[in-house]
C-alpha atoms as a PDB file:
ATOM      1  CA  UNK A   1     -69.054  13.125  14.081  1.00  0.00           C
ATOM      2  CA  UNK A   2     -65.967  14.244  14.339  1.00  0.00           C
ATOM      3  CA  UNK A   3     -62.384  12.001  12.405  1.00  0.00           C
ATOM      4  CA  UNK A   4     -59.295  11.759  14.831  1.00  0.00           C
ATOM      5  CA  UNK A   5     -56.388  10.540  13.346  1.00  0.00           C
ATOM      6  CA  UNK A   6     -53.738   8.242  14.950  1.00  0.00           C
ATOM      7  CA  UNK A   7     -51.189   6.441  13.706  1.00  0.00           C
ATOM      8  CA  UNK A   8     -53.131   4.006  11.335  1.00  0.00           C
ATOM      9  CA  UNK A   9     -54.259   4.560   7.838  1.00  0.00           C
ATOM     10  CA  UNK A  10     -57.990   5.091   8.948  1.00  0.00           C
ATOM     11  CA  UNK A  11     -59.204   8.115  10.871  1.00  0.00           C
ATOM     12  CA  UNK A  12     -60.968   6.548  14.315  1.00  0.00           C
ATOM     13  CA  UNK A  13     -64.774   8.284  14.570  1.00  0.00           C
ATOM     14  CA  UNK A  14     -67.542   7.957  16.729  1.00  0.00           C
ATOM     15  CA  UNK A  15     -70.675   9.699  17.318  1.00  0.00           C
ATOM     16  CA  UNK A  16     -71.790  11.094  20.375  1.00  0.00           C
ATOM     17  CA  UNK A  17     -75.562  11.501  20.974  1.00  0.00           C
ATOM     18  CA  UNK A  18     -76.756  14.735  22.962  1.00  0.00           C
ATOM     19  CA  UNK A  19     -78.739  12.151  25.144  1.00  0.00           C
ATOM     20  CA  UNK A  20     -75.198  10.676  26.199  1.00  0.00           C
ATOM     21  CA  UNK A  21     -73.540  13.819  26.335  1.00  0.00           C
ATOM     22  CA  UNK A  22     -76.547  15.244  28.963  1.00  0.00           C
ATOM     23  CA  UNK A  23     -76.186  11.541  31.023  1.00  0.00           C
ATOM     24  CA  UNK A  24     -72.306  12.537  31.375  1.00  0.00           C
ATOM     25  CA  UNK A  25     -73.370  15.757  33.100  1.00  0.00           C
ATOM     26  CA  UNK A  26     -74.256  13.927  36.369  1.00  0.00           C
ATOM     27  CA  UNK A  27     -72.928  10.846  36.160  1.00  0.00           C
ATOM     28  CA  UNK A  28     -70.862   8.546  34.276  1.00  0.00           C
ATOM     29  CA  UNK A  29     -72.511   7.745  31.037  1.00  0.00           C
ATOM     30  CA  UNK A  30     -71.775   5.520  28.173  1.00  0.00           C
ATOM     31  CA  UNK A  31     -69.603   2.024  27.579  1.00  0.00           C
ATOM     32  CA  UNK A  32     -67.253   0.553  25.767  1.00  0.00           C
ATOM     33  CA  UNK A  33     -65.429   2.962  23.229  1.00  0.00           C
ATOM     34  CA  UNK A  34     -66.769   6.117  24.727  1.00  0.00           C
ATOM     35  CA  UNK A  35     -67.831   7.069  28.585  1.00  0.00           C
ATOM     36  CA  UNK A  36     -68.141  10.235  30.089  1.00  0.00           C
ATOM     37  CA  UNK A  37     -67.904  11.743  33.521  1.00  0.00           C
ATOM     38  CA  UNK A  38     -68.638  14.548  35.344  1.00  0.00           C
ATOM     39  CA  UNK A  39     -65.639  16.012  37.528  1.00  0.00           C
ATOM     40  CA  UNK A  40     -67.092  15.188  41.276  1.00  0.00           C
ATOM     41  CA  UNK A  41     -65.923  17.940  43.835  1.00  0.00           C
ATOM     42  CA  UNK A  42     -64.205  20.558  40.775  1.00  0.00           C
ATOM     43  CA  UNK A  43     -65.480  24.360  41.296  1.00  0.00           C
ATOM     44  CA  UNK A  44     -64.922  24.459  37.273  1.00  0.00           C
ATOM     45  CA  UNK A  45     -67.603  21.723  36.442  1.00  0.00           C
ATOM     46  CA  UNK A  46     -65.566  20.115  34.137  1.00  0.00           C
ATOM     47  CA  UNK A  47     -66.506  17.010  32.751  1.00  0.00           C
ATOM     48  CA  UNK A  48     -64.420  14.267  30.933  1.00  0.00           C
ATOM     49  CA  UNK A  49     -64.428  12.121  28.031  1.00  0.00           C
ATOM     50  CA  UNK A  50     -62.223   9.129  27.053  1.00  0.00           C
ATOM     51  CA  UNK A  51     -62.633   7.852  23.311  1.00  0.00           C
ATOM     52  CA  UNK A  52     -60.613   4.399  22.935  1.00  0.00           C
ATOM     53  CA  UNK A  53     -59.958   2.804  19.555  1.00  0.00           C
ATOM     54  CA  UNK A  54     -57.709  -0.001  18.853  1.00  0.00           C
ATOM     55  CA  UNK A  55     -54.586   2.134  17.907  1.00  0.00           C
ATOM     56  CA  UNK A  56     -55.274   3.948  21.608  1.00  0.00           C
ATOM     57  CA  UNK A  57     -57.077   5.870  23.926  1.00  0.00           C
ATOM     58  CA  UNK A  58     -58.485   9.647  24.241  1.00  0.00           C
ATOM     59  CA  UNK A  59     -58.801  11.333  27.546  1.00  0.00           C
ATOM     60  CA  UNK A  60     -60.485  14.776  27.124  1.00  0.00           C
ATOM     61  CA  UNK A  61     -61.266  17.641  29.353  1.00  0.00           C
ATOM     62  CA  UNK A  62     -64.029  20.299  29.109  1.00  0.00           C
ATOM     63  CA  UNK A  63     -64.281  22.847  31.470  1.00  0.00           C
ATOM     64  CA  UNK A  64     -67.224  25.372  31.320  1.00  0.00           C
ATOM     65  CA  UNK A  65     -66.063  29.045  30.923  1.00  0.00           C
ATOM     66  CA  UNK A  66     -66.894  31.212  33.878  1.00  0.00           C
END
């Protein structure tokens, strides 16, 4: 669990479970605050993450190192 802070009082947190993380690896994975993709037709294999809280919304890349 990791705290990301916006621009409320309370950190926004969630928890992501290996089982959802490995899902996200070949296909999309999760629902509602979190879902996770991987990047279809990208040499890199990146996959992506979006986190959404009700002060916004998180849109993360990983890219695996060559």
């Amino acid at each position: 669990m990791a705290p990301f802070f916006t621009d409320t009082d309370e950190p926004a947190e969630w928890v992501l479970g290996r089982d959802l993380l490995a899902d996200g690896l070949t296909g999309s994975a999760g629902c509602g605050d979190i879902r996770i993709w991987p990047a279809v037709g990208r040499g890199d294999q990146a996959m992506y993450l979006v986190l959404r809280s009700p002060a916004g919304t998180a849109l993360l890349e990983r890219r695996q190192r060559a």
